[in-house]
N, C-alpha and C. Protein backbone atom coordinates (compact mmCIF):
# COMPACT_ATOMS: atom_id res chain seq x y z
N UNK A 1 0.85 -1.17 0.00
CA UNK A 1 0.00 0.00 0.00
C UNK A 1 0.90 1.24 0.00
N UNK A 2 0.45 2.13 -0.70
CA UNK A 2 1.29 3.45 -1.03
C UNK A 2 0.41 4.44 -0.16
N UNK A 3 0.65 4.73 0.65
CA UNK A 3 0.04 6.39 1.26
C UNK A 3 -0.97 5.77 1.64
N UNK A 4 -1.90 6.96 2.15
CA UNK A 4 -3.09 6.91 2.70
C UNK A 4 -4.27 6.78 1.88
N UNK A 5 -4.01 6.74 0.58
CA UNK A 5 -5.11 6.78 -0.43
C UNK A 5 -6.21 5.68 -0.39
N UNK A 6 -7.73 5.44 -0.58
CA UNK A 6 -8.64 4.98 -0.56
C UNK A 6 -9.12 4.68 -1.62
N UNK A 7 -9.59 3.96 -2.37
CA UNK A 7 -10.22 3.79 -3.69
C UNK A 7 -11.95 2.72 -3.18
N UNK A 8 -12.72 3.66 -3.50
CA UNK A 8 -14.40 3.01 -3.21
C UNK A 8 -14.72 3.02 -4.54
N UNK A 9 -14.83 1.22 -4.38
CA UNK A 9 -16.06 0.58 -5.49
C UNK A 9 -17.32 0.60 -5.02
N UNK A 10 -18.11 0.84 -5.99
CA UNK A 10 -19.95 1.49 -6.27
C UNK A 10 -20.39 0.13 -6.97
N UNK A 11 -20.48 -0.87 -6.42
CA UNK A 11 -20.58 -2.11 -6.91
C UNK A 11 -22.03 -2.19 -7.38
N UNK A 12 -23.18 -1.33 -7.21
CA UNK A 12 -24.49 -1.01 -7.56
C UNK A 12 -24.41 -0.54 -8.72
N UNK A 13 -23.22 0.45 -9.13
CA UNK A 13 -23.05 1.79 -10.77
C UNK A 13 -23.68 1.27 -11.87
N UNK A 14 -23.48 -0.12 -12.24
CA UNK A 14 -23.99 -0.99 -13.08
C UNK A 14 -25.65 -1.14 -13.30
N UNK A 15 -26.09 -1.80 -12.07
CA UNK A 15 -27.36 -2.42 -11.99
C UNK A 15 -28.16 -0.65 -12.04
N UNK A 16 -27.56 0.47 -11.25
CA UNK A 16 -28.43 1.54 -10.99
C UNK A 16 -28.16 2.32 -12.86
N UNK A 17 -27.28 2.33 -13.69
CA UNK A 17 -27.01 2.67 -14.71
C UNK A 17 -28.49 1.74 -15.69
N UNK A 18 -28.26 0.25 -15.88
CA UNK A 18 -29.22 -0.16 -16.44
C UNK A 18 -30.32 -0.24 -16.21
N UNK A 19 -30.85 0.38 -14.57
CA UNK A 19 -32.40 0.94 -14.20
C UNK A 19 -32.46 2.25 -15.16
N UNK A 20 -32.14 3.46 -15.54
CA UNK A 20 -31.94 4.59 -15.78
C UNK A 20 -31.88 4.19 -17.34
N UNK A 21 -31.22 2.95 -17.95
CA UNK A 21 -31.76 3.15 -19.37
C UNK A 21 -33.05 2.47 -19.66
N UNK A 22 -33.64 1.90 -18.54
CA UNK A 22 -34.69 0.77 -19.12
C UNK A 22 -35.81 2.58 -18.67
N UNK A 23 -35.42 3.46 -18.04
CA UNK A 23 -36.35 4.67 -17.40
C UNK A 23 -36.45 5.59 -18.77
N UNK A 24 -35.04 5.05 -19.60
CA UNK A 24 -35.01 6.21 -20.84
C UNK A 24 -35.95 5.47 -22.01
N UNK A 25 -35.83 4.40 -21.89
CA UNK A 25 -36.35 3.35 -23.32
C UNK A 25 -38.15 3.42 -23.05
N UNK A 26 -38.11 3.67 -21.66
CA UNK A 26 -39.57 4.14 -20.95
C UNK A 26 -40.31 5.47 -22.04
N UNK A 27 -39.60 6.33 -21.59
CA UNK A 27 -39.52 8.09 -21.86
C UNK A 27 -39.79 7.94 -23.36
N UNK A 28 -38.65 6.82 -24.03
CA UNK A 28 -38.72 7.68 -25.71
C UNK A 28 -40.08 6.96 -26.56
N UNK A 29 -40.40 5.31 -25.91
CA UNK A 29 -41.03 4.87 -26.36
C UNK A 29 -42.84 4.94 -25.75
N UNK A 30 -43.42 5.19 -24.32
CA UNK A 30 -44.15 5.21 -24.20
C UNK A 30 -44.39 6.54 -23.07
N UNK A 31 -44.46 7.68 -23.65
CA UNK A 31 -44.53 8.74 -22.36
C UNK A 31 -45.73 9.62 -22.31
N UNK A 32 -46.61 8.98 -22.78
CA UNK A 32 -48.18 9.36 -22.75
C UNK A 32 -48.62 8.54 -21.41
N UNK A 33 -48.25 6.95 -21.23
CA UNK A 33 -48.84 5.84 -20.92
C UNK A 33 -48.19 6.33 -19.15
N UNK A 34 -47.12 6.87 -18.92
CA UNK A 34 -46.12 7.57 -17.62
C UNK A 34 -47.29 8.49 -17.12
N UNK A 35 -47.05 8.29 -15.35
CA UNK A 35 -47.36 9.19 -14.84
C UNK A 35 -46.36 10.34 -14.78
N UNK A 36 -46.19 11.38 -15.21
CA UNK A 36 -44.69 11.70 -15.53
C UNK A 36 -44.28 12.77 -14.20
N UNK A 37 -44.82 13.19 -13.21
CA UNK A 37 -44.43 13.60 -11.83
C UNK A 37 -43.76 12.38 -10.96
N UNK A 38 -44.31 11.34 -11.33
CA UNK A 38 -43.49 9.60 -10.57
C UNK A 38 -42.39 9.91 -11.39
N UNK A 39 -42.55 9.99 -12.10
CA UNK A 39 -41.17 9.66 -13.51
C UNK A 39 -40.05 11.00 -12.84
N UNK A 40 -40.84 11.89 -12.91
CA UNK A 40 -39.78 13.57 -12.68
C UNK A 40 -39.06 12.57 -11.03
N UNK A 41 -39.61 12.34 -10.51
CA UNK A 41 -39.18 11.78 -9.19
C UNK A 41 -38.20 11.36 -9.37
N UNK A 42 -38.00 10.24 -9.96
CA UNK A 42 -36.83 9.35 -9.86
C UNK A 42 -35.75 10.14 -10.87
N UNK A 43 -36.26 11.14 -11.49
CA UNK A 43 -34.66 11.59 -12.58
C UNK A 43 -34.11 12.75 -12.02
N UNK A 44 -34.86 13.06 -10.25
CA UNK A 44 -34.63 13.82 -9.45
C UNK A 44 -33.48 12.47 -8.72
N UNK A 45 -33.71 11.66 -8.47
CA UNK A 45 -33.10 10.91 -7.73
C UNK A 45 -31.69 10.70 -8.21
N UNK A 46 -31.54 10.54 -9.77
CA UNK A 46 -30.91 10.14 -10.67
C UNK A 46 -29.87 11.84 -10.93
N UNK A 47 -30.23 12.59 -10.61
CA UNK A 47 -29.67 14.07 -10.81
C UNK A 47 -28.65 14.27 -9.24
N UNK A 48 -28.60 13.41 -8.47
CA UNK A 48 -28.16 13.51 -7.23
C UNK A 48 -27.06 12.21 -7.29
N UNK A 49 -27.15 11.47 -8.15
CA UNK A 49 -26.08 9.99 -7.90
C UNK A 49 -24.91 10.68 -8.24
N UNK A 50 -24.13 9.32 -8.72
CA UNK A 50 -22.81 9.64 -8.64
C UNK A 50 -22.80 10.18 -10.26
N UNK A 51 -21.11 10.81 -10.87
CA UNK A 51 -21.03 11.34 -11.67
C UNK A 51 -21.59 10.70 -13.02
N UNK A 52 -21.42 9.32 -13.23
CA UNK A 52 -21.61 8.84 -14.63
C UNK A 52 -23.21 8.74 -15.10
N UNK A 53 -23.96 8.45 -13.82
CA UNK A 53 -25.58 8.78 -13.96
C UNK A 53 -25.79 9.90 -14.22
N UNK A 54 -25.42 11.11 -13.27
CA UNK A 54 -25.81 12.29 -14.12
C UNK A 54 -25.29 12.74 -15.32
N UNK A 55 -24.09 12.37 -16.02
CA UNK A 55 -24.35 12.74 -17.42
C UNK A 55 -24.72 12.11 -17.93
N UNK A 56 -25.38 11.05 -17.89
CA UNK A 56 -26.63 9.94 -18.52
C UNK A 56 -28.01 10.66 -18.68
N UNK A 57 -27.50 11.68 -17.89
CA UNK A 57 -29.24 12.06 -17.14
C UNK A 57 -29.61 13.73 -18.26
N UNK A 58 -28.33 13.63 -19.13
CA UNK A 58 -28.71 15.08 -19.69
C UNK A 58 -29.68 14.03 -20.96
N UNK A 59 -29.09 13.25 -21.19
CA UNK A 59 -30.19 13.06 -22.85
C UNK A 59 -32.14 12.55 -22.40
N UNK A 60 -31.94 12.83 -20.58
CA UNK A 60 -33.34 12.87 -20.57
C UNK A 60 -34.21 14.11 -20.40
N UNK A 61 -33.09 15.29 -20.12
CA UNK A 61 -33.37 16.93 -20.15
C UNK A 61 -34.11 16.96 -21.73
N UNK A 62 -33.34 16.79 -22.55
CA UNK A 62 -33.21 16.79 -23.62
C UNK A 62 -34.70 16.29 -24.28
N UNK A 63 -34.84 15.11 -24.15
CA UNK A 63 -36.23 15.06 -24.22
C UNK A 63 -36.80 15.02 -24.24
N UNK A 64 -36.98 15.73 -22.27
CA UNK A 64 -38.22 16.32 -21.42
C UNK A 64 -38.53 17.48 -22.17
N UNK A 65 -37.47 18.21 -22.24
CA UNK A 65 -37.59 19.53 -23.12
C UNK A 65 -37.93 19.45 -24.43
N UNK A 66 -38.56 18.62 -24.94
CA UNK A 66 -38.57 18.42 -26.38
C UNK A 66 -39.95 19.02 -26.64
N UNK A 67 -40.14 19.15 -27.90
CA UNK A 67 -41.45 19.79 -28.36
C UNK A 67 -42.79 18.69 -28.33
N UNK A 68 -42.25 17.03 -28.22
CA UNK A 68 -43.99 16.16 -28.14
C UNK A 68 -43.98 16.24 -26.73
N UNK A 69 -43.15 16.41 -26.09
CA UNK A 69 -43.31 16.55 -24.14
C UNK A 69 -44.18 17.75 -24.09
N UNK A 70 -44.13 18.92 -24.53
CA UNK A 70 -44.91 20.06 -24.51
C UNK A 70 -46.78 19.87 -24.84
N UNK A 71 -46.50 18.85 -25.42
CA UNK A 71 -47.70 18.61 -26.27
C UNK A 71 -48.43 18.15 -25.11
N UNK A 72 -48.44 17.55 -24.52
CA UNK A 72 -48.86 16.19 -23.32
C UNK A 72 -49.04 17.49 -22.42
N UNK A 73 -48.91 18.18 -22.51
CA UNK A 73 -49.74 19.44 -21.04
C UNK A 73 -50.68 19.79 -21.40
């Protein structure tokens, strides 16, 4: 061992990464059928993990913000 240094494995990054695409394949393919305040919930949850989820989490900004999301209000 060299120094005091620590290295933490996120042995979840995986399983919580492929929840978050099965949430996106959700979004692009059925987001009429979403309660989409449950949905805002969890990409609130997903905006707080560790680094590689949240930049996963911009192509769902993307489109939330889109023009058929607008439509659905």
């Amino acid at each position: 061992m060299m120094g005091p240094f620590r290295h933490t494995v996120d042995d979840g990054l995986d399983v919580r990464k492929a929840a978050f695409e099965c949430m996106y394949t959700l979004l692009e393919s059925s987001v009429a059928l979403l309660d989409i305040f449950d949905f805002l919930t969890y990409v609130e949850n997903g905006l707080k993990d560790s680094y590689d989820i949240k930049v996963s989490f911009g192509k769902y900004l993307f489109v939330l913000a889109g023009d058929d999301f607008i439509l659905l209000w």
